[in-house]
N, C-alpha and C. Protein backbone atom coordinates (compact mmCIF):
# COMPACT_ATOMS: atom_id res chain seq x y z
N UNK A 1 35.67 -97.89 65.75
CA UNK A 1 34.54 -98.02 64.84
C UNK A 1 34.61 -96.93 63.78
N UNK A 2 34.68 -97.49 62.84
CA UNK A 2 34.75 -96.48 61.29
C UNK A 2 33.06 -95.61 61.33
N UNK A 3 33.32 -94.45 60.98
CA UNK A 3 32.18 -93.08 61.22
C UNK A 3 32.76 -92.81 59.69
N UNK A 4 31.86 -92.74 58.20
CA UNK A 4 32.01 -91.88 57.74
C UNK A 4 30.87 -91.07 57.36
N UNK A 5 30.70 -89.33 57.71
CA UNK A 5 29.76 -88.72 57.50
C UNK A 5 29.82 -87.69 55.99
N UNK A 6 28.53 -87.99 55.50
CA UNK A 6 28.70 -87.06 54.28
C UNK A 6 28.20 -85.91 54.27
N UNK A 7 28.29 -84.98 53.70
CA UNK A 7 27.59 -83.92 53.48
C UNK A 7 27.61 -83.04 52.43
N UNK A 8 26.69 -82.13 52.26
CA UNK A 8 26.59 -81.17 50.79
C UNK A 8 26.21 -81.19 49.83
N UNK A 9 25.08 -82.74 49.76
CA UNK A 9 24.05 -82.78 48.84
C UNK A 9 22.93 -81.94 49.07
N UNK A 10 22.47 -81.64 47.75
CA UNK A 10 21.03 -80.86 47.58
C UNK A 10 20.56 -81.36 46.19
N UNK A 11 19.53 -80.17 45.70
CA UNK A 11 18.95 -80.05 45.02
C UNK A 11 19.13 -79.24 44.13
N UNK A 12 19.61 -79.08 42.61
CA UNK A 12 20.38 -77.92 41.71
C UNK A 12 19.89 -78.29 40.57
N UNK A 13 20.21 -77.06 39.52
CA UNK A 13 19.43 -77.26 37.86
C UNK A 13 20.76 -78.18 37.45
N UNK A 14 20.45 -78.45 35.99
CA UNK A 14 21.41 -78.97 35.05
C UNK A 14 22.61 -77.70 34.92
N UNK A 15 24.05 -78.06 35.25
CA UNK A 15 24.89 -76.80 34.90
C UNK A 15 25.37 -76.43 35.85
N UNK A 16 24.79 -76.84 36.90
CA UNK A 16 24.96 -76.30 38.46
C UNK A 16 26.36 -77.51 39.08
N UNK A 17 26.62 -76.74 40.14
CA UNK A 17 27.57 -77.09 40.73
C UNK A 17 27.30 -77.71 42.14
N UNK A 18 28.18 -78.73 42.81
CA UNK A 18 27.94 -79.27 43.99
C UNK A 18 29.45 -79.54 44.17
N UNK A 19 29.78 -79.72 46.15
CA UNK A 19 30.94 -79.77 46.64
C UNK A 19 30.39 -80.86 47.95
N UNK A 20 30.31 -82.44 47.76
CA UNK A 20 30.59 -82.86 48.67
C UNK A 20 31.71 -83.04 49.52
N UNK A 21 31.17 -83.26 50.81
CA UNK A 21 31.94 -83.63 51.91
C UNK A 21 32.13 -84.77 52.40
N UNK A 22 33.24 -85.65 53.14
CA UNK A 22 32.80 -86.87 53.71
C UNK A 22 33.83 -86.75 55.13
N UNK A 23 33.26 -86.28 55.92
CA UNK A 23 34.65 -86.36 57.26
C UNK A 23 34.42 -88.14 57.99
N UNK A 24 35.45 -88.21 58.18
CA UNK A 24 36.24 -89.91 58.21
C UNK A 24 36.14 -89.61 59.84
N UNK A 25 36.10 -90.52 60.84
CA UNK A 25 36.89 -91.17 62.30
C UNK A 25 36.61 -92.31 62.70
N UNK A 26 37.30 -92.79 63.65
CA UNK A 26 37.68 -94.40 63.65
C UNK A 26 38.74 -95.09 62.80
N UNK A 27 39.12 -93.91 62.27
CA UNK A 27 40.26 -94.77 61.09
C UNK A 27 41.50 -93.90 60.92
N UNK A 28 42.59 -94.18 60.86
CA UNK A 28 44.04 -93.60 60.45
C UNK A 28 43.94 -92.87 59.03
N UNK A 29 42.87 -92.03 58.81
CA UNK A 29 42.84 -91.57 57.45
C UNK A 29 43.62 -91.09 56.63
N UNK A 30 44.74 -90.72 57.07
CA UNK A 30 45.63 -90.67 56.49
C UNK A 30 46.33 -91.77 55.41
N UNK A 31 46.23 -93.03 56.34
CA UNK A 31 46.72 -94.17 55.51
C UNK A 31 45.87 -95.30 54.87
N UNK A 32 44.39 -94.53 54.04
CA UNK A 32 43.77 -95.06 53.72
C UNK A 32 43.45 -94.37 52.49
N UNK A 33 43.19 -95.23 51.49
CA UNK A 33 42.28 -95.03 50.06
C UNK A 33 40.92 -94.49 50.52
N UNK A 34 40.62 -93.49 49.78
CA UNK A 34 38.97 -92.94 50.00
C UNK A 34 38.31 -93.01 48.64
N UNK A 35 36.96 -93.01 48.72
CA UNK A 35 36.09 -93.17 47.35
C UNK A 35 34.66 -92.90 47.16
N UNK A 36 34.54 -92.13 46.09
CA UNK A 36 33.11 -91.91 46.01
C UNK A 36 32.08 -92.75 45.61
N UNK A 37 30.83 -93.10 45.93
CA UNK A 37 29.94 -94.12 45.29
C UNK A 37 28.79 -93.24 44.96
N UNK A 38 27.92 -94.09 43.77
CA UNK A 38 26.64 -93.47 43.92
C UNK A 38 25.66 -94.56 43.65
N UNK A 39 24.13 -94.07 44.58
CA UNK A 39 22.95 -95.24 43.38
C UNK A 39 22.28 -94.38 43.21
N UNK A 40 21.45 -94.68 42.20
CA UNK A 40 20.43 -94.30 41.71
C UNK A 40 19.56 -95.01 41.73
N UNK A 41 17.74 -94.44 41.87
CA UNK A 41 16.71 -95.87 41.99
C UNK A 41 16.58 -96.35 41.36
N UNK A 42 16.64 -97.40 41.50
CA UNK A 42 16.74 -98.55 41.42
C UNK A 42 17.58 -99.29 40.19
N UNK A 43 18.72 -98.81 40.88
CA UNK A 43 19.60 -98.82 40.00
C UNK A 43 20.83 -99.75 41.13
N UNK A 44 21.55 -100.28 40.73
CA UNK A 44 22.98 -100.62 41.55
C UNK A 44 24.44 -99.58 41.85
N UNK A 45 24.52 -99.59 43.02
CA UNK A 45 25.55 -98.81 43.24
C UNK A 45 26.79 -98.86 42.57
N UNK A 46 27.04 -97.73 42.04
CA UNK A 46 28.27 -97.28 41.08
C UNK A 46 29.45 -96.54 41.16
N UNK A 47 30.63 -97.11 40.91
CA UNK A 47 31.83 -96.23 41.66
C UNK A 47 32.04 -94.88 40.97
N UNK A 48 32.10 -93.73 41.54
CA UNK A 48 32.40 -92.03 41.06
C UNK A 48 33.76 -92.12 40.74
N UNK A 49 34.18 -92.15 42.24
CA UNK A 49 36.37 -91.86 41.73
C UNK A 49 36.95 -92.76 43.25
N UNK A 50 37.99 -92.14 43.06
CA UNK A 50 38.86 -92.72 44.41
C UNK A 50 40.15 -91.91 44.06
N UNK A 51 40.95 -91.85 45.33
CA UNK A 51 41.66 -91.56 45.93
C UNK A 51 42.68 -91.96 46.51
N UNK A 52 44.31 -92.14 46.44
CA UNK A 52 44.67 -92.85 47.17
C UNK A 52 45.23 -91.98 48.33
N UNK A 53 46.26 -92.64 49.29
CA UNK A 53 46.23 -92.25 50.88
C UNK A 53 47.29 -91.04 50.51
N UNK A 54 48.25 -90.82 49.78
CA UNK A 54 48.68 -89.59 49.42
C UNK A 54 48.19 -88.48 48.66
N UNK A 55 47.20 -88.76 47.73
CA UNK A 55 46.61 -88.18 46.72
C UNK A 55 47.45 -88.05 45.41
N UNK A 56 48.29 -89.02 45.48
CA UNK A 56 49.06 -89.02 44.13
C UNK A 56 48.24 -89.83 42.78
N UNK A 57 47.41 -91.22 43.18
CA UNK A 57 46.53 -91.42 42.44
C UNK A 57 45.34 -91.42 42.39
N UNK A 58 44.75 -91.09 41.67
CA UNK A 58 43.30 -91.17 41.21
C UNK A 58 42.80 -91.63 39.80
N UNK A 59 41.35 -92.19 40.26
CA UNK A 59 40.80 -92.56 39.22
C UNK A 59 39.48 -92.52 39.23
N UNK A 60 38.79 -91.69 38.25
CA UNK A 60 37.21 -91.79 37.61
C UNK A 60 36.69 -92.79 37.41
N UNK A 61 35.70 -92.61 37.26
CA UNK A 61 34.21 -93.63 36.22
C UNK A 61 34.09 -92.44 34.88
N UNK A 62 34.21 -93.06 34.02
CA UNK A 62 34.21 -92.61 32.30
C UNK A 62 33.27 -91.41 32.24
N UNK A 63 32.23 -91.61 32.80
CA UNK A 63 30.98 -90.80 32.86
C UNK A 63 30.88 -89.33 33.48
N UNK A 64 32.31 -89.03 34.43
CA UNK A 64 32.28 -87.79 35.28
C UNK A 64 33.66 -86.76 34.75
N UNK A 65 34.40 -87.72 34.28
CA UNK A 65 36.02 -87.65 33.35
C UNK A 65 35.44 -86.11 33.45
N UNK A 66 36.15 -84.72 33.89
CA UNK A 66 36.64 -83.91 33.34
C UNK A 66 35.25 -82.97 34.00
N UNK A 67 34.81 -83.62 34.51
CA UNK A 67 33.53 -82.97 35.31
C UNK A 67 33.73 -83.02 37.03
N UNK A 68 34.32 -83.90 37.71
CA UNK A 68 34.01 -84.46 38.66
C UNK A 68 35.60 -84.14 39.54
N UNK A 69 36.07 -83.67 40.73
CA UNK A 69 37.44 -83.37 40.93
C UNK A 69 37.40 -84.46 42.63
N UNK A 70 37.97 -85.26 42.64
CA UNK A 70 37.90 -85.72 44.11
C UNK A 70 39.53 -85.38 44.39
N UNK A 71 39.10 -84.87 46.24
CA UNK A 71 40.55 -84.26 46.74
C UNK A 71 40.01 -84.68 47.95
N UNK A 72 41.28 -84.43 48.96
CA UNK A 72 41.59 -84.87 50.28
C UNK A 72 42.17 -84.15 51.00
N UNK A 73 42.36 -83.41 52.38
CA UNK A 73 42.58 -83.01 53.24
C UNK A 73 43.08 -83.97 54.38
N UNK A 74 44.38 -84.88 54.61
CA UNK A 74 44.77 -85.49 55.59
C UNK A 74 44.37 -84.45 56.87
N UNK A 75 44.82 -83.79 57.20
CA UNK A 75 44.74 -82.93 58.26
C UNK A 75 43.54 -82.64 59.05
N UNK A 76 42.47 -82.65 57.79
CA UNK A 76 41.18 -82.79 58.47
C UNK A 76 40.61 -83.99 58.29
N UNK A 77 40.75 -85.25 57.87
CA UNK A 77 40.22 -86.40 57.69
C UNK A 77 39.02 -86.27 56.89
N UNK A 78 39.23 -85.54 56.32
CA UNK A 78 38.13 -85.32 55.25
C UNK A 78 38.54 -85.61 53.55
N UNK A 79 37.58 -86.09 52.78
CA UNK A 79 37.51 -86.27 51.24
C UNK A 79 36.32 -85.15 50.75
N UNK A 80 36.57 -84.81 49.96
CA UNK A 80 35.93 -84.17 48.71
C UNK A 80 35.48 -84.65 47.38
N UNK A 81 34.25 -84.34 46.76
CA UNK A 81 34.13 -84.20 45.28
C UNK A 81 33.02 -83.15 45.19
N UNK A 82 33.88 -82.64 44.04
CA UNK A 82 33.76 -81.09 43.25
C UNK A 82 32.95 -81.21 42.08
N UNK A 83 31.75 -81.10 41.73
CA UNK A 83 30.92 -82.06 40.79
C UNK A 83 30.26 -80.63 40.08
N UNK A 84 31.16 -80.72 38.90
CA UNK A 84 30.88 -79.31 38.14
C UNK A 84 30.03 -79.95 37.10
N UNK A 85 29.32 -78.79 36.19
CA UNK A 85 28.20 -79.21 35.33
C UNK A 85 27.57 -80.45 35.36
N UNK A 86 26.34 -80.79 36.15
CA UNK A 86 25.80 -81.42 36.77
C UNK A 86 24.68 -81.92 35.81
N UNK A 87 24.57 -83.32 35.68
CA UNK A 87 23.11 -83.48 34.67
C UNK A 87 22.42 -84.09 35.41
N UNK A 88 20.91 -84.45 34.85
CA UNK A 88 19.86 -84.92 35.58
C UNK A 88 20.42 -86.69 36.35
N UNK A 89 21.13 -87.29 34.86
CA UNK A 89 21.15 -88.39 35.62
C UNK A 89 22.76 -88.67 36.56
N UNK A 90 22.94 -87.59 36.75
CA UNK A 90 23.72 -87.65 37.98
C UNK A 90 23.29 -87.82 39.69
N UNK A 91 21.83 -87.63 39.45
CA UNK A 91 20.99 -87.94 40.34
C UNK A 91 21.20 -89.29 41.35
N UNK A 92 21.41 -89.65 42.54
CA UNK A 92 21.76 -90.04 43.15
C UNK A 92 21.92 -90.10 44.49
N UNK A 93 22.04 -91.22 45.43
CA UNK A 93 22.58 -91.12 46.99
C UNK A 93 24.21 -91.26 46.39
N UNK A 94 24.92 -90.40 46.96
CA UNK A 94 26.25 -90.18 47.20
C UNK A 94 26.93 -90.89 48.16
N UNK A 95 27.47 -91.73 48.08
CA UNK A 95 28.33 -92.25 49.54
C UNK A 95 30.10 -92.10 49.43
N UNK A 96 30.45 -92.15 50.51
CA UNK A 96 32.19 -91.76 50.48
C UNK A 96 32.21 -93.45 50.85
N UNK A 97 33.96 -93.61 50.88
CA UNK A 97 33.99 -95.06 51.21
C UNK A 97 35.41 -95.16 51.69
N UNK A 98 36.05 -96.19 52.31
CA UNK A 98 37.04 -96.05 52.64
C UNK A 98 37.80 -97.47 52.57
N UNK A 99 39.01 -97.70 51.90
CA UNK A 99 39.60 -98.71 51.53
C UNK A 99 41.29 -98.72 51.88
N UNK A 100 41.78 -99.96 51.46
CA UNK A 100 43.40 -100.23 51.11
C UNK A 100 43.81 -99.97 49.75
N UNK A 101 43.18 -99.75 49.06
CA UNK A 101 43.76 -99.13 47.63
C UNK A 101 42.59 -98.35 46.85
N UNK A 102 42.71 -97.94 46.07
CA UNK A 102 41.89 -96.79 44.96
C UNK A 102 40.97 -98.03 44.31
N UNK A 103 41.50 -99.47 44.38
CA UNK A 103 40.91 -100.27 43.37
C UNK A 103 39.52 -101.38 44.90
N UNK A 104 40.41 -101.07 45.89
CA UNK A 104 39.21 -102.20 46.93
C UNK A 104 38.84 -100.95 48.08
N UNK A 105 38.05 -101.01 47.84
CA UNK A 105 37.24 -99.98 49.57
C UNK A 105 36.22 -101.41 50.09
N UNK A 106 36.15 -100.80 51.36
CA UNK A 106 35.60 -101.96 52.26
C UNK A 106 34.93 -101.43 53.21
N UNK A 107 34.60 -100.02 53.19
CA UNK A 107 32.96 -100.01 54.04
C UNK A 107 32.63 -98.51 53.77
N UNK A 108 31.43 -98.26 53.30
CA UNK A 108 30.58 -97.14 53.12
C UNK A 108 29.64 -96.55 53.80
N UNK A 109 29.84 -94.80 53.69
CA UNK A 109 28.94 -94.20 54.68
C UNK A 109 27.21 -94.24 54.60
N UNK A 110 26.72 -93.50 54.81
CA UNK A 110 25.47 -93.48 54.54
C UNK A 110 25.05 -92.95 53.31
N UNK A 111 25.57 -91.50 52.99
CA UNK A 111 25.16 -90.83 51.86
C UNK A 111 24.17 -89.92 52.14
N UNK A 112 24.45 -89.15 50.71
CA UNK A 112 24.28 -87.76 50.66
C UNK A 112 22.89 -87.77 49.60
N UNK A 113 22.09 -87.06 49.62
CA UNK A 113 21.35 -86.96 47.98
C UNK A 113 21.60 -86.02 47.15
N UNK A 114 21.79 -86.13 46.10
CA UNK A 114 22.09 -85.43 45.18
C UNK A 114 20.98 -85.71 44.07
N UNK A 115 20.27 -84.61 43.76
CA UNK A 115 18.75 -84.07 42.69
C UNK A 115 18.99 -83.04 41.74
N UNK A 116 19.77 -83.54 40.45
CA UNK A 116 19.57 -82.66 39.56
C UNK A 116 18.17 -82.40 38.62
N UNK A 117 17.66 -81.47 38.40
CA UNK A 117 17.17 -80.91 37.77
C UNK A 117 17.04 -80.39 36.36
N UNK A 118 16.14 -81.05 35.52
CA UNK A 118 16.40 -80.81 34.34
C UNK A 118 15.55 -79.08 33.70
């Protein structure tokens, strides 16, 4: 049974920095695509980045480009995103996700909140 847990959302001003977590089990994480999601209320859930199972590719959403760093730790079955200068409507539940490629994930954790502050 796939477990993915997130962690390391809070509450921060505009400018501020955040470092989620997502530790993976139930799954060969190693040989899997990982990925960030977010919603906002009432809003539809929106893809952040992804990851593939080596970390050779990655890919953003337009909106985080050059702000946003997702990395991976095989060893610990864990994913990351590094979410530098932070704006209000970055505001969001955070979820990690876990797939067969950077482009299809196929089941998501619970999520994190993330409350920027203007």
């Amino acid at each position: 049974q796939v477990q993915l847990v997130e962690s390391g959302g809070g509450l921060v001003q505009a400018g501020d920095s955040l470092r989620l977590s997502c530790a993976a089990s139930g799954v060969t994480f190693s040989t899997y695509a990982m990925g960030w999601f977010r919603q906002a209320p009432g809003k539809e859930r929106e893809f952040v980045a992804a990851i593939s199972w080596s970390g050779r590719m990655i890919r953003y959403e337009d909106s985080v480009k050059g702000r946003f760093t997702i990395s991976r730790n095989n060893a610990k079955d864990t994913v990351y995103l590094q979410m530098n200068s932070l704006k209000p409507e970055d505001t969001a539940v955070y979820s990690c996700a876990v797939g067969s490629s950077i482009w299809n994930m196929n089941y998501w954790g619970q999520g994190t909140q993330v409350t920027v502050s203007s």
